[in-house]
C-alpha atoms as a PDB file:
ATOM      1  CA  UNK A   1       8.475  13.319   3.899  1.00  0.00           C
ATOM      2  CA  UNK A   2      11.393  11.623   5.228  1.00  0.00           C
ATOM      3  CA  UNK A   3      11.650  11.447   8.861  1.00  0.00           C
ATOM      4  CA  UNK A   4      14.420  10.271  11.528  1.00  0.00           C
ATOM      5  CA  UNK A   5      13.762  10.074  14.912  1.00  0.00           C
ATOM      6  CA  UNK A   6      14.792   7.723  18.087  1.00  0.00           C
ATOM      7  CA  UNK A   7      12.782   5.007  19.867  1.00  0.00           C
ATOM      8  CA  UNK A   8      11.929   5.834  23.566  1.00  0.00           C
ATOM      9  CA  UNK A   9      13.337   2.595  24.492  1.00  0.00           C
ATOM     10  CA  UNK A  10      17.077   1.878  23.808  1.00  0.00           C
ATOM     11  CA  UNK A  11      17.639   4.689  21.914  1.00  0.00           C
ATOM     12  CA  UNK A  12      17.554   1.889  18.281  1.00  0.00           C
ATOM     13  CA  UNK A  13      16.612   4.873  15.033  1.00  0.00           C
ATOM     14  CA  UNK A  14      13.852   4.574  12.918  1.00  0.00           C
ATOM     15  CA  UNK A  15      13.550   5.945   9.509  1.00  0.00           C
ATOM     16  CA  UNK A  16       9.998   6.413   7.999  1.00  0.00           C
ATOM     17  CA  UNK A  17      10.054   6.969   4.569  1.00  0.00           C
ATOM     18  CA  UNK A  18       6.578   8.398   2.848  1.00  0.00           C
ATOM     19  CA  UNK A  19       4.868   6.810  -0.071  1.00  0.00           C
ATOM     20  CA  UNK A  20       5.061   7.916  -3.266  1.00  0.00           C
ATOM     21  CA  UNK A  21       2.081  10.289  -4.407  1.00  0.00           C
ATOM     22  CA  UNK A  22      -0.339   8.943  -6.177  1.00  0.00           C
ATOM     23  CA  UNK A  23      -0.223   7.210  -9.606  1.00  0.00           C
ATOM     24  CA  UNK A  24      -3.031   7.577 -11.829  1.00  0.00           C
ATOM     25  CA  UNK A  25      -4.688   4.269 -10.912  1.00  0.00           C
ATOM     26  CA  UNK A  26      -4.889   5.195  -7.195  1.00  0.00           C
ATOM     27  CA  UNK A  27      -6.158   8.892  -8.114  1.00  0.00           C
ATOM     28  CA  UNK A  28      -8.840   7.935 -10.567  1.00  0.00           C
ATOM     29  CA  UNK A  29     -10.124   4.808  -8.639  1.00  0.00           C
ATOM     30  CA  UNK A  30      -9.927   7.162  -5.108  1.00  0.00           C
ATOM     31  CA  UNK A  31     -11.352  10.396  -6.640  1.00  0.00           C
ATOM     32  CA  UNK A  32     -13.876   8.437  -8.683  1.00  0.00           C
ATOM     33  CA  UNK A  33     -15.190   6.642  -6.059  1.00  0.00           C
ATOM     34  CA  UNK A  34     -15.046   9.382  -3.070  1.00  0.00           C
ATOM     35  CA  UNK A  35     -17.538  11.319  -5.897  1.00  0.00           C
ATOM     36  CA  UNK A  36     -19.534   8.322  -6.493  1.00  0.00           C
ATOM     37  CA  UNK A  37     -20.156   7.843  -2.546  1.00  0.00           C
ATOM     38  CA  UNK A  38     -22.160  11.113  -1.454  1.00  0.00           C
ATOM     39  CA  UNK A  39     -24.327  11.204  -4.582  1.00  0.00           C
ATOM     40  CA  UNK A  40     -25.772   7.759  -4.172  1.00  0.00           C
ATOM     41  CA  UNK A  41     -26.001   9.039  -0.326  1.00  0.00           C
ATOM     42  CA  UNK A  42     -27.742  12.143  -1.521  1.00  0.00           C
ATOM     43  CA  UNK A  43     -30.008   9.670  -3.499  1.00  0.00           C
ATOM     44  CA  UNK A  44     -31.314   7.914  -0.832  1.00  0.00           C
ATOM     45  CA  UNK A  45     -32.349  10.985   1.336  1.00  0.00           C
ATOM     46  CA  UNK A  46     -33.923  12.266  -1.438  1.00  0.00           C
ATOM     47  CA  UNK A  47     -35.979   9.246  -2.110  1.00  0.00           C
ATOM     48  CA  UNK A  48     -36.596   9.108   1.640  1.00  0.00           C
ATOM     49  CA  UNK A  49     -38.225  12.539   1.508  1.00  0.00           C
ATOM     50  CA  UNK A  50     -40.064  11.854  -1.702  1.00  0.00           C
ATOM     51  CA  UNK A  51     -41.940   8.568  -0.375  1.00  0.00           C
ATOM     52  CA  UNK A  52     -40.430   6.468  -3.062  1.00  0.00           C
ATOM     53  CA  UNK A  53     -41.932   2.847  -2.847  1.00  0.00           C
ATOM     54  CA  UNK A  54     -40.137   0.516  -0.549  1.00  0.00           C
ATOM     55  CA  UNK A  55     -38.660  -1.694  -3.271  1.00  0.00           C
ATOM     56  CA  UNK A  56     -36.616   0.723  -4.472  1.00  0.00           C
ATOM     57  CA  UNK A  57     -35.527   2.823  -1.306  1.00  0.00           C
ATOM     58  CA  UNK A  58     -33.930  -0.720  -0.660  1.00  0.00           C
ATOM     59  CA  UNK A  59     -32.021  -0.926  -3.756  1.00  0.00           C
ATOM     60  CA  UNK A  60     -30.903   2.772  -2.841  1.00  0.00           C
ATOM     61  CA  UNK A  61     -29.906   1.827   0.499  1.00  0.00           C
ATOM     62  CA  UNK A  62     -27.902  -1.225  -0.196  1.00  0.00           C
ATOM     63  CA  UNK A  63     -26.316   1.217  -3.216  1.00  0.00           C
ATOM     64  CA  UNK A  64     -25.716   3.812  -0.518  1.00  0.00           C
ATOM     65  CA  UNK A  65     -23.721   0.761   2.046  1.00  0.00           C
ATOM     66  CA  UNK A  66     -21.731  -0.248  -0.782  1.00  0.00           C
ATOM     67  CA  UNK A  67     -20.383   2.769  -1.625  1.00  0.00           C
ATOM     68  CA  UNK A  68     -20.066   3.402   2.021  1.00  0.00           C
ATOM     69  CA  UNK A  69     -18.106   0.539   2.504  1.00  0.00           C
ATOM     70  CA  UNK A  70     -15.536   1.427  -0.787  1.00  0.00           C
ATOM     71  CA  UNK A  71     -15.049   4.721   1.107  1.00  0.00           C
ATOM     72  CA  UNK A  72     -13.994   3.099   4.552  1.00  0.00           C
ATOM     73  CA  UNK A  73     -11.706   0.606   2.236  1.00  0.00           C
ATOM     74  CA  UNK A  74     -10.522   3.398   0.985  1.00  0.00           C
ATOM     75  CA  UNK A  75      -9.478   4.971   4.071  1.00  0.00           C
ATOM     76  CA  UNK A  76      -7.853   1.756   5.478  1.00  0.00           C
ATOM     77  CA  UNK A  77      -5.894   1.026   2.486  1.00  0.00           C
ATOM     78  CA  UNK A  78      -3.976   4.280   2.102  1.00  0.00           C
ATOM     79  CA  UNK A  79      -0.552   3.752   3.098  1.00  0.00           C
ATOM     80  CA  UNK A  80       0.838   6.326   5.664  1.00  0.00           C
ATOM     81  CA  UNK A  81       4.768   5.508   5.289  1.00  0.00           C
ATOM     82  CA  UNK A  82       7.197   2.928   5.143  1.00  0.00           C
ATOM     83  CA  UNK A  83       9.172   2.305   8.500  1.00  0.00           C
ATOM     84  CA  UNK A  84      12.298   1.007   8.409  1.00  0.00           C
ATOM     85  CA  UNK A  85      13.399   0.347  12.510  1.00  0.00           C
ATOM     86  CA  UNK A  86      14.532  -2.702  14.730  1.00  0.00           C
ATOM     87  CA  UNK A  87      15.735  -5.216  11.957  1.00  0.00           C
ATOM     88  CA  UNK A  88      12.132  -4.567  10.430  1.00  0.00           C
ATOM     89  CA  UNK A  89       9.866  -2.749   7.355  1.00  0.00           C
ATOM     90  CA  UNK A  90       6.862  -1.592   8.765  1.00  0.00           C
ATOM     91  CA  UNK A  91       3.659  -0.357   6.251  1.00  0.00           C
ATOM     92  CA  UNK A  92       1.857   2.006   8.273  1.00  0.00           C
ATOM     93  CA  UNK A  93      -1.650   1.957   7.017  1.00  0.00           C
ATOM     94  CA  UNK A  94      -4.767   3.132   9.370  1.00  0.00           C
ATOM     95  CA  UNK A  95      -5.998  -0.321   9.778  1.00  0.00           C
ATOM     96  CA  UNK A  96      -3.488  -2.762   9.779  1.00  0.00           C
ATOM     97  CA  UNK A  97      -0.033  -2.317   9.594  1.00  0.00           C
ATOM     98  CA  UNK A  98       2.289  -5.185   8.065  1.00  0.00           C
ATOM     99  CA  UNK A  99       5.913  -5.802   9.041  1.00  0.00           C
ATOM    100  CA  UNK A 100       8.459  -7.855   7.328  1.00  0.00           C
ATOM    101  CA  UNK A 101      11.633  -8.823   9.333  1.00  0.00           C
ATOM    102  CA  UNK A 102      14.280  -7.348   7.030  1.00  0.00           C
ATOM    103  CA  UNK A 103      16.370 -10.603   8.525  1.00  0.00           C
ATOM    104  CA  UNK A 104      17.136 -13.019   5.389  1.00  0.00           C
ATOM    105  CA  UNK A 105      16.384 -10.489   2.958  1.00  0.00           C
ATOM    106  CA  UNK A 106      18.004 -11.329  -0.774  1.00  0.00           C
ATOM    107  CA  UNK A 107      17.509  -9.055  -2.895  1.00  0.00           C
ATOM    108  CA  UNK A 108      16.499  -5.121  -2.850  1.00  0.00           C
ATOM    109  CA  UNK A 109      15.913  -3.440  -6.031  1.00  0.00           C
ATOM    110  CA  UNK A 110      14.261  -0.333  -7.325  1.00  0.00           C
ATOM    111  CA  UNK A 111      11.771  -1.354 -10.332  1.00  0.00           C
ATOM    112  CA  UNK A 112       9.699   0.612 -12.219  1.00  0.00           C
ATOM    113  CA  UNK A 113       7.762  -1.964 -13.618  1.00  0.00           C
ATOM    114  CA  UNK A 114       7.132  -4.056 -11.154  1.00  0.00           C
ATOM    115  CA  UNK A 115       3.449  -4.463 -11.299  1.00  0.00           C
ATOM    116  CA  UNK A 116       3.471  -4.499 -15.220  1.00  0.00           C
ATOM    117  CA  UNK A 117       1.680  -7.536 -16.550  1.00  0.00           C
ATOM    118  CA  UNK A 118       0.738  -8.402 -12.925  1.00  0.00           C
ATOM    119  CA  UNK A 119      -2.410 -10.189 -12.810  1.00  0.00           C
ATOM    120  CA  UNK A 120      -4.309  -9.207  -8.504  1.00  0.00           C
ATOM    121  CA  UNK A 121      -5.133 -12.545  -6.356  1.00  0.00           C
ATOM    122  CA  UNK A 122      -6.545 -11.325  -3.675  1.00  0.00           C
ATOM    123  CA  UNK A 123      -6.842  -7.479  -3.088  1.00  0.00           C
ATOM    124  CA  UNK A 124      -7.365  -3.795  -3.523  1.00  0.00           C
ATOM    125  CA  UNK A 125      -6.360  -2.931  -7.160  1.00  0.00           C
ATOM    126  CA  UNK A 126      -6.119   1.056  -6.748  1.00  0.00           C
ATOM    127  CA  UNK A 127      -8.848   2.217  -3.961  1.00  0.00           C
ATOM    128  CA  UNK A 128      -6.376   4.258  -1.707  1.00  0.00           C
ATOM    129  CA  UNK A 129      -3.478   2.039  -2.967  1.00  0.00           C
ATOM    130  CA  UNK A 130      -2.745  -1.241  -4.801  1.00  0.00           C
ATOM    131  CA  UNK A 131      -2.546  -3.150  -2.260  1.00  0.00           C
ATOM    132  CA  UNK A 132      -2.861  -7.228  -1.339  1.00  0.00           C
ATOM    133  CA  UNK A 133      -1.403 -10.585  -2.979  1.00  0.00           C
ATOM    134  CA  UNK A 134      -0.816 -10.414  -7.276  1.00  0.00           C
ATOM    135  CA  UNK A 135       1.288 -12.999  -8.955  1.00  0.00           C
ATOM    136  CA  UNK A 136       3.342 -12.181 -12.330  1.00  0.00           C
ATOM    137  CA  UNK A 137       5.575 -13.900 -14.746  1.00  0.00           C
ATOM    138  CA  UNK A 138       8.668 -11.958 -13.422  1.00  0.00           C
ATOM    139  CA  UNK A 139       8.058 -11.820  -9.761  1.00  0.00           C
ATOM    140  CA  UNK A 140       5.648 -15.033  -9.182  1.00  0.00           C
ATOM    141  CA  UNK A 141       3.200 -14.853  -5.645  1.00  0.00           C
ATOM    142  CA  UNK A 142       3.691 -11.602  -4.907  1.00  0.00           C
ATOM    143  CA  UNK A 143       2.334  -9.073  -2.084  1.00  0.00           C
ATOM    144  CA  UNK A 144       1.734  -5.330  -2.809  1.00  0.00           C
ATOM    145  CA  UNK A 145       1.350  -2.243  -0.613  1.00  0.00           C
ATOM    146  CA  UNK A 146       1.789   0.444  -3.393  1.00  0.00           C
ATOM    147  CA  UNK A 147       0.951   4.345  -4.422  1.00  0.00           C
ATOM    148  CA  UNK A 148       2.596   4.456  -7.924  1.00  0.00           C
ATOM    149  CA  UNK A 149       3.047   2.075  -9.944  1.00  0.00           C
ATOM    150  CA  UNK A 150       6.321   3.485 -11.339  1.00  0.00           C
ATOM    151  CA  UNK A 151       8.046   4.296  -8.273  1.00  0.00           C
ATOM    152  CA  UNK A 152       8.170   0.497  -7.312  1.00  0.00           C
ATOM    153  CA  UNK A 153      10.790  -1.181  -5.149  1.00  0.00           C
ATOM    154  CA  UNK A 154      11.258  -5.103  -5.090  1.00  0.00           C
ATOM    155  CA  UNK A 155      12.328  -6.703  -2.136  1.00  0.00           C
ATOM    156  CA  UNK A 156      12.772 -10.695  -2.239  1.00  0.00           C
ATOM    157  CA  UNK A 157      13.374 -12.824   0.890  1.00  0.00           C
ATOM    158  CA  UNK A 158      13.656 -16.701   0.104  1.00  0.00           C
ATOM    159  CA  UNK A 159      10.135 -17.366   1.157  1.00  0.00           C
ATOM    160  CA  UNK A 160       8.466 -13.940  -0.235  1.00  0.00           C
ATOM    161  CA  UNK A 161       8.408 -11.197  -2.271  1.00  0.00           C
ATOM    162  CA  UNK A 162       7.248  -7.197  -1.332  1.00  0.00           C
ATOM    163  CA  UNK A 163       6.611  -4.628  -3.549  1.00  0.00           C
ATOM    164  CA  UNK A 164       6.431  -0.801  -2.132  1.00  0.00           C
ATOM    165  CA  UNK A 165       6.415   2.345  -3.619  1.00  0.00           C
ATOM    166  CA  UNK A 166       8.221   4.869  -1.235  1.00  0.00           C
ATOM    167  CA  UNK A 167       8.494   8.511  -2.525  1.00  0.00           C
ATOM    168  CA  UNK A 168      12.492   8.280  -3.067  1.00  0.00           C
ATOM    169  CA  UNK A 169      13.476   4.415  -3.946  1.00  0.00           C
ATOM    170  CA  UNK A 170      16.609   4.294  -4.074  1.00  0.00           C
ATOM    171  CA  UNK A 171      17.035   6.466  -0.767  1.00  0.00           C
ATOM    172  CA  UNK A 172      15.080   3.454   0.574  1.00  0.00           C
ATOM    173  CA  UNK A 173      17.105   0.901  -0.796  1.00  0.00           C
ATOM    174  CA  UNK A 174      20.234   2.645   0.156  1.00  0.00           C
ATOM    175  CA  UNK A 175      18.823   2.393   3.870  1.00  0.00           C
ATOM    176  CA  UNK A 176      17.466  -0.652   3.801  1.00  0.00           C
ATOM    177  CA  UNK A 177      20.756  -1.912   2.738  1.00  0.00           C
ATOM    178  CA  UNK A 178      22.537  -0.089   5.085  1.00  0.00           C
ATOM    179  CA  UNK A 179      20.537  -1.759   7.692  1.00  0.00           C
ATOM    180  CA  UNK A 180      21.060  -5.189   6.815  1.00  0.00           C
ATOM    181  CA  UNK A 181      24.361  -4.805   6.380  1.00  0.00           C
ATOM    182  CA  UNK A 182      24.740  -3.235  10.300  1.00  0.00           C
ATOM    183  CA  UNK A 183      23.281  -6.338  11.285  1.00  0.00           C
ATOM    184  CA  UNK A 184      25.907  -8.371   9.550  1.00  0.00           C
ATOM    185  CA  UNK A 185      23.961 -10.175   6.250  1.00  0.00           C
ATOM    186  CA  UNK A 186      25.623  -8.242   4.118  1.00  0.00           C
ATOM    187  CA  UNK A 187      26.365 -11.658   2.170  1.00  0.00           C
ATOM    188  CA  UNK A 188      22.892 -12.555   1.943  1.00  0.00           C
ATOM    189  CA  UNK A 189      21.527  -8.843  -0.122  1.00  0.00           C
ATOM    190  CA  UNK A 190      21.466  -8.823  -3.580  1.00  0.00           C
ATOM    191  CA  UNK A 191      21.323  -4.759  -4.222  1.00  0.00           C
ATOM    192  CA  UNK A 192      20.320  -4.271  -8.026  1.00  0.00           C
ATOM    193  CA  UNK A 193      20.448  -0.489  -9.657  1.00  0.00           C
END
């Protein structure tokens, strides 16, 4: 899904750009866990209605809010699309949605191995998405906000780094770089192929 459309004010376009399907991390870790979730649910009710002693309905329950809780991390992570409007990137997620000023931007590459050998900091390593702060050898202090591993784009700013996975890089990079270069930092963007 690729999508144009106008803002109501000022008439500025947007593009959204939709993530790539899922890689085989995000499916297993999703699918396993979204399986894993009602049976430990269906546990509990059936201990509840056999009179199981209290000890271990509690061990059930706090099973039962764990997996709970992976299922509404689940649904927060996922990424919606990638929004590329006003001089920004937007990551619509359900949650939270990040933006990164596209302003200063140095480098836009697509890179299918851009999470390869990456070791996860601080984050969600495939429930939904990969998603959160991982540091490699190639990249350094990284964040993440990816679907497939293999469809990866880098972006590098002089302060940052972003990794996304939209369904068609280089369409992305194409329009990101046509953006940036609209806004006159065409000197700046480093566009690798």
């Amino acid at each position: 899904m690729d999508t144009r459309s106008k803002h109501a004010r000022g008439g500025a376009s947007e593009r959204r750009f939709a993530p790539a399907p899922a890689g085989a991390l995000v499916r297993w870790t999703s699918l396993l866990t979204l399986i894993a979730a009602p049976m430990v649910v269906g546990g509990v009710a059936f201990a509840v209605s056999r009179e199981v002693d209290a000890e271990a309905l509690f061990g059930l329950g706090i099973g039962a809010l764990v997996l709970c809780s992976l299922v509404l991390i689940w649904w927060t992570a996922r990424i919606e699309n990638y929004r590329v409007a006003d001089g920004r990137l937007v990551v619509k997620r359900a949650w939270h949605s990040p933006d990164f000023a596209l302003e200063g931007l140095a480098e836009i590459r697509v890179a299918s191995d851009a999470l390869r050998g990456a070791l996860r900091t601080f984050g969600n390593g495939g429930l939904g998405a990969i998603s959160g702060w991982f540091w490699s050898r190639s990249l350094g202090r990284f964040r993440a906000y990816v679907t497939d591993a293999a469809r990866t784009v880098v972006m590098r700013w002089p302060d940052r780094t972003v990794v996304v996975s939209p369904e068609r890089p280089h369409e992305f990079v194409a329009e990101v770089r046509r953006r940036v270069v609209a806004n006159g930092a065409e000197g700046t963007l480093r566009v690798a192929r």
